[in-house]
Protein backbone atom coordinates (compact mmCIF):
# COMPACT_ATOMS: atom_id res chain seq x y z
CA UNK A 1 7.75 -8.29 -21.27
CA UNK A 2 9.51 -6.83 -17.97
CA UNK A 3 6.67 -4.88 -17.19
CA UNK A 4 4.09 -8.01 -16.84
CA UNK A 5 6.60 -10.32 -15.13
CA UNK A 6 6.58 -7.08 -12.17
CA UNK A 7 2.91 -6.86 -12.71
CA UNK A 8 2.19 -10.56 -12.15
CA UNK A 9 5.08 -10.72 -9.09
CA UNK A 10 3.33 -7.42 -7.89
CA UNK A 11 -0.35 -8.94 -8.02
CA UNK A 12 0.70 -12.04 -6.89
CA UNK A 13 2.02 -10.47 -3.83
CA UNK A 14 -0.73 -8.13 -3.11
CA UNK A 15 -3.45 -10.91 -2.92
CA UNK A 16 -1.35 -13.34 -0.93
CA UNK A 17 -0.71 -10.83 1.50
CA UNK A 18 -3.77 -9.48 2.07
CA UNK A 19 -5.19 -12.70 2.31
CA UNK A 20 -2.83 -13.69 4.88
CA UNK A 21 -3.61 -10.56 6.53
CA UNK A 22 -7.85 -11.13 5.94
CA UNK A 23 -7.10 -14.43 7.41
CA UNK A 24 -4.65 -14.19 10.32
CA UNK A 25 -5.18 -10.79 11.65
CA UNK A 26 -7.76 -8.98 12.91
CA UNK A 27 -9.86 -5.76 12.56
CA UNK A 28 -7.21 -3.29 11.91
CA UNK A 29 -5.43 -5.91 9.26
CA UNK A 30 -8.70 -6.63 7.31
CA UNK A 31 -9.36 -2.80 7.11
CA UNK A 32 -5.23 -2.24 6.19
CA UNK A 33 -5.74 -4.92 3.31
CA UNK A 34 -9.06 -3.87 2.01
CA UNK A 35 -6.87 -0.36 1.89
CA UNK A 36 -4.14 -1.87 -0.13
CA UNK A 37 -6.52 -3.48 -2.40
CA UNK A 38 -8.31 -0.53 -3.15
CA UNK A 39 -5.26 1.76 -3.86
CA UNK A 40 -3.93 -1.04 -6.03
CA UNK A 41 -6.72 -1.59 -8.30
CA UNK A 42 -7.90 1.94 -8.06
CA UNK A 43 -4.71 3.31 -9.41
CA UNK A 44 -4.42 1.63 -12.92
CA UNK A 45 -8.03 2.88 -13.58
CA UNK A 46 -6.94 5.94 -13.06
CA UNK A 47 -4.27 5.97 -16.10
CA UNK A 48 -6.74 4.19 -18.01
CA UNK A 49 -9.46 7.01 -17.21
CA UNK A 50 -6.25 10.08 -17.81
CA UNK A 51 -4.36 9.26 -21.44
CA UNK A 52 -2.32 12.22 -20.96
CA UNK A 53 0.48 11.61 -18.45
CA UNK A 54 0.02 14.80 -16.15
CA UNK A 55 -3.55 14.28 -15.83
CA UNK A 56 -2.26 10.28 -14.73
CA UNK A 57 0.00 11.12 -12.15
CA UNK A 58 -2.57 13.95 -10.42
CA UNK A 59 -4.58 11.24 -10.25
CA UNK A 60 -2.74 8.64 -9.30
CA UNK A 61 -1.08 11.06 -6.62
CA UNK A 62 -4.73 11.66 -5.52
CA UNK A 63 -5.31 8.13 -4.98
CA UNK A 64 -1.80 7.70 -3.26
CA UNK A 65 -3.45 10.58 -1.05
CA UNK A 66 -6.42 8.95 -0.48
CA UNK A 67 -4.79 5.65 0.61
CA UNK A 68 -2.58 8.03 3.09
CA UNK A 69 -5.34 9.45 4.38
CA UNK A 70 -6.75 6.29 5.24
CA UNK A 71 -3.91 4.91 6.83
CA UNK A 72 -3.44 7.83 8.93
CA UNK A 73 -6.98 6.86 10.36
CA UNK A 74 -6.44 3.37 10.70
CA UNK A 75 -2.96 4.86 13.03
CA UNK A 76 -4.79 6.90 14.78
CA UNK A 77 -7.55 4.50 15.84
CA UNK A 78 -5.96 1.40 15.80
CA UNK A 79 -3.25 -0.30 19.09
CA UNK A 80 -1.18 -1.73 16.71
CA UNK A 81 1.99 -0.73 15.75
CA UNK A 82 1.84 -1.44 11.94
CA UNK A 83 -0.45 0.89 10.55
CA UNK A 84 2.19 3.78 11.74
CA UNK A 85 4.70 1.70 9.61
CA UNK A 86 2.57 1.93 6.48
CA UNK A 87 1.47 5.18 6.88
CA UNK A 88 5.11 6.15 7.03
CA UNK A 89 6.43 4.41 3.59
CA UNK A 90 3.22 5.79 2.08
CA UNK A 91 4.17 9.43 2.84
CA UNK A 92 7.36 8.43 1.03
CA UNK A 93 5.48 7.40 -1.83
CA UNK A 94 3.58 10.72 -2.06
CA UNK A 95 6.95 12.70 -1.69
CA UNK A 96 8.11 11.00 -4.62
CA UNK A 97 5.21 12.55 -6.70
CA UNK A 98 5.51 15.28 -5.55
CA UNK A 99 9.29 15.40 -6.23
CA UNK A 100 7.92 14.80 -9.97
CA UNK A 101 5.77 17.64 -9.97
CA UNK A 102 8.91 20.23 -8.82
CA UNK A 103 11.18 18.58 -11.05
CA UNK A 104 9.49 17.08 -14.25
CA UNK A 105 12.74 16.02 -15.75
CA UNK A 106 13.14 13.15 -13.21
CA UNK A 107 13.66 10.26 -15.75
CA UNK A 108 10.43 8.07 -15.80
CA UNK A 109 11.83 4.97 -15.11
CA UNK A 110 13.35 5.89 -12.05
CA UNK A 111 10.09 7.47 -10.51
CA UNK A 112 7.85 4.79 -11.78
CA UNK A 113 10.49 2.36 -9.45
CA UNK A 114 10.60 4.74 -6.75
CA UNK A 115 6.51 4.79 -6.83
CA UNK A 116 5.97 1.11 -6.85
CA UNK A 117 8.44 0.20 -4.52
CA UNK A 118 7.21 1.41 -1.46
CA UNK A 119 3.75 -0.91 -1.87
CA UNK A 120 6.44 -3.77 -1.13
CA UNK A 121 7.54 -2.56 2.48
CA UNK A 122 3.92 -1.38 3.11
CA UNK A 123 2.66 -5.26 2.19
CA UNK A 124 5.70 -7.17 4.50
CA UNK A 125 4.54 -4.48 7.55
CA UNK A 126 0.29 -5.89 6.95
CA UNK A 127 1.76 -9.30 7.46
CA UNK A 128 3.76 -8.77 10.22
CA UNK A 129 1.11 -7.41 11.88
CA UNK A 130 -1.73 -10.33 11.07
CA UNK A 131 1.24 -12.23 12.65
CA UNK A 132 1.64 -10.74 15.53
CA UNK A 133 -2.18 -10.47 15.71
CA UNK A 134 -2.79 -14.21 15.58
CA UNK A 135 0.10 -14.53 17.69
CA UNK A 136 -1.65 -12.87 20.38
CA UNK A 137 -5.29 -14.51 19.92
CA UNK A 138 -3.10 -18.41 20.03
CA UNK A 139 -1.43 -17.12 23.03
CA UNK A 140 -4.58 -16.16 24.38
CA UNK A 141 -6.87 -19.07 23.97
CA UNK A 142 -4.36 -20.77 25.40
CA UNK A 143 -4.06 -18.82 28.87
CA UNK A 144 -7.98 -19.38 28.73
């Protein structure tokens, strides 16, 4: 029962925020959500496509890899100061599989929080910057 009340809060929190961010912000924020999405939903396809747990979390690490990758691109290219935030919590989220791969007796429950929790931070940083971003274009139209 716990585990679809987080789903649902998770999902619910994912799609309002990138919608905010598709919304509000601008280039760089429509790219960073269209990221997020695709980790998300990418992710949970992977554990359906991998029964056996190791061969999950390889590929759920290679997503989280993927999505790090991206947002290192996204830093690098982009002026605004976000995408450095979410690049940051998301090399915390690939530490913590890789902390699971030197030590495989890390209880489950604890890495499984310590995985999802970083998504949260990495959401509240995309919506700060859409609004900062339409911050900026209001306060521009109006100087025009």
């Amino acid at each position: 029962m716990i585990f679809y009340i987080l789903l649902a809060t998770y999902l619910v929190t994912l799609l309002s925020s990138c919608a905010y961010a598709i919304r509000f912000g601008g280039q760089s924020e429509l790219i960073g959500a269209g990221i997020m999405i695709a980790g998300s939903f990418l992710t949970p396809v992977v554990g359906f496509a991998f029964s056996k747990l190791h061969a999950h979390l390889v590929g759920a690490m290679l997503i989280d890899l993927a999505v790090l990758a991206a947002f290192l691109t996204l830093a690098l290219r982009s002026d605004k100061f976000w995408p450095l935030w979410t690049t940051a919590f998301q090399i915390i989220g690939v530490a913590t599989h890789l902390a699971k791969f030197v030590d495989p007796a890390i209880v489950p429950r604890a890495y499984s929080i310590a995985q999802g929790f970083w998504a949260y931070p990495m959401l509240a940083a995309l919506v700060i910057g859409a609004r900062a971003d339409h911050i900026a274009a209001k306060s521009n139209a109006k100087r025009s």
